[in-house]
C-alpha atoms as a PDB file:
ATOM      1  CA  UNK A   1    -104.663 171.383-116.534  1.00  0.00           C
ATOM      2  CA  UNK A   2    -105.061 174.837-114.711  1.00  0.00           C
ATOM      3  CA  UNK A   3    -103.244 175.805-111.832  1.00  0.00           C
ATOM      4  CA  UNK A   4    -105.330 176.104-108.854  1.00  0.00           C
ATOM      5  CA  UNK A   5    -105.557 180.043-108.700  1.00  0.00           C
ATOM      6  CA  UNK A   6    -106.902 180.390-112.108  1.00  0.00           C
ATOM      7  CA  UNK A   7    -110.069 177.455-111.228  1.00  0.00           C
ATOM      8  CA  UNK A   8    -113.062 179.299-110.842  1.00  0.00           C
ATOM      9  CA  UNK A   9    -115.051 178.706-107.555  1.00  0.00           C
ATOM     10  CA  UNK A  10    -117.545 175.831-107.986  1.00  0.00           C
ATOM     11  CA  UNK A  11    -120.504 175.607-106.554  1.00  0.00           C
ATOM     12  CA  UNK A  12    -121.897 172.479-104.542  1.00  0.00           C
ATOM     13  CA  UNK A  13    -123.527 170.398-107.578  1.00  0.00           C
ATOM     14  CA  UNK A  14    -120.505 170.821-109.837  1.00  0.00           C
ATOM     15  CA  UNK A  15    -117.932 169.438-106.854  1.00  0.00           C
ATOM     16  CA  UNK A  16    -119.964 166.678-105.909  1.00  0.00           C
ATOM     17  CA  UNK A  17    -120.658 166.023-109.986  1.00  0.00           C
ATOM     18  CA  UNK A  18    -116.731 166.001-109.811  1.00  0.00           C
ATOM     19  CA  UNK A  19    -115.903 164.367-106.787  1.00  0.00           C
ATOM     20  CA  UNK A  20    -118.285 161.366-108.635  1.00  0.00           C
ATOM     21  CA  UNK A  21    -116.150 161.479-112.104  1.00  0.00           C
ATOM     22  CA  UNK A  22    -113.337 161.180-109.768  1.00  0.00           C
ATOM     23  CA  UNK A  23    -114.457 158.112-107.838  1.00  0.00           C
ATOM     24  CA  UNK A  24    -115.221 156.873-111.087  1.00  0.00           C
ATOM     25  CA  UNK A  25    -111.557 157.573-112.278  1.00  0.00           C
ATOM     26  CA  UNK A  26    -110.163 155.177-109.332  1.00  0.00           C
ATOM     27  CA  UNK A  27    -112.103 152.294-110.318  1.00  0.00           C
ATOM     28  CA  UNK A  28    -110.895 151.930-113.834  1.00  0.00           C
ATOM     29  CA  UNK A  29    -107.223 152.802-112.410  1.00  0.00           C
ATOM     30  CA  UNK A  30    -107.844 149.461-109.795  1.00  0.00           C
ATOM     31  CA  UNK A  31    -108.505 148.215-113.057  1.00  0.00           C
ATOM     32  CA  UNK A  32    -105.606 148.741-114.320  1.00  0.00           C
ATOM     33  CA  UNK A  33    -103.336 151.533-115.250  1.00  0.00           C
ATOM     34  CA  UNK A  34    -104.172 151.015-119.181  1.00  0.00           C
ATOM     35  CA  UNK A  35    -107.941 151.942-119.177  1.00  0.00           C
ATOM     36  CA  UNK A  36    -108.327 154.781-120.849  1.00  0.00           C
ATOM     37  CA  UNK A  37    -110.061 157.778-118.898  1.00  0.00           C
ATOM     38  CA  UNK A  38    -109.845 160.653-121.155  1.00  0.00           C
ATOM     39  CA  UNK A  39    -113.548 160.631-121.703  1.00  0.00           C
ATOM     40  CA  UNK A  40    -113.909 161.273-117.798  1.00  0.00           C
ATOM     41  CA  UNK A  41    -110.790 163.817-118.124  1.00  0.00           C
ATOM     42  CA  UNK A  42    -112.872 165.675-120.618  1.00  0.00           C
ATOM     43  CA  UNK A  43    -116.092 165.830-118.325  1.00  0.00           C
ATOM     44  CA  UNK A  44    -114.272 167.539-115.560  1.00  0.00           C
ATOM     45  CA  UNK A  45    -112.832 169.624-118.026  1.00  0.00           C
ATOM     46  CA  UNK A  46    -116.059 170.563-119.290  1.00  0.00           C
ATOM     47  CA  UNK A  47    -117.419 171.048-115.938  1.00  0.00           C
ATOM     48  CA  UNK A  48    -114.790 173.900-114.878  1.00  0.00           C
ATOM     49  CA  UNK A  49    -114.877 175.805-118.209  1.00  0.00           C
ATOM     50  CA  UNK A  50    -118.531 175.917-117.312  1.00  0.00           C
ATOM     51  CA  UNK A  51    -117.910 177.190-114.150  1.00  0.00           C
ATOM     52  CA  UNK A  52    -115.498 179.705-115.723  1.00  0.00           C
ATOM     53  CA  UNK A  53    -118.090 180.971-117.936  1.00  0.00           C
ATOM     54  CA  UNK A  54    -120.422 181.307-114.822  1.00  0.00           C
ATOM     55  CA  UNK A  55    -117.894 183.528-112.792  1.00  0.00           C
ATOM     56  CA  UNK A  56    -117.258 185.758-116.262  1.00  0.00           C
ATOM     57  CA  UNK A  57    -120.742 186.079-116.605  1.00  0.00           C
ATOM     58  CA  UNK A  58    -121.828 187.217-113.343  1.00  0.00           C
ATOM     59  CA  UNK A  59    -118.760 189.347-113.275  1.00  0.00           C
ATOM     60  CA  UNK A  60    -119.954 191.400-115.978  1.00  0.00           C
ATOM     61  CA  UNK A  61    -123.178 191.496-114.784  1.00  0.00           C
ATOM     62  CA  UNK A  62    -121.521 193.030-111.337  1.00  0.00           C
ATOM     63  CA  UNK A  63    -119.509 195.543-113.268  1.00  0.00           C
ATOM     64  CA  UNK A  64    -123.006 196.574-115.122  1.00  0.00           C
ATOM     65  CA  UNK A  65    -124.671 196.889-111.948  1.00  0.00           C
ATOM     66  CA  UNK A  66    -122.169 198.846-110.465  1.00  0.00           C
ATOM     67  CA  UNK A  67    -122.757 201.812-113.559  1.00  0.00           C
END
């Protein structure tokens, strides 16, 4: 996992998209500690590279702006 300075800022739909993986993360750990939860891991993953690729992306296009 990434330490919280290097996350990207999210915007509204990918926070509440991950606040609902994480909900959904708590109900299979009620269900027990050995359900397996990489798949939702992965999705959260997913959803803050995308949000890294976002912030690089409109970075650049700042910098270009700037010329």
């Amino acid at each position: 996992m990434r330490k919280s300075s290097e996350e990207p800022r999210l915007t509204s739909g990918e926070k509440a998209r991950i606040a609902v993986l994480v909900g959904r993360m708590c109900k299979r750990e009620i269900a027990g500690p050995d359900v397996y939860q990489g798949d939702l891991e992965r999705k959260v993953d997913r959803i803050i590279d995308g949000a890294a690729r976002r912030a690089e992306r409109e970075e650049r296009a700042a910098r270009r702006g700037q010329r």
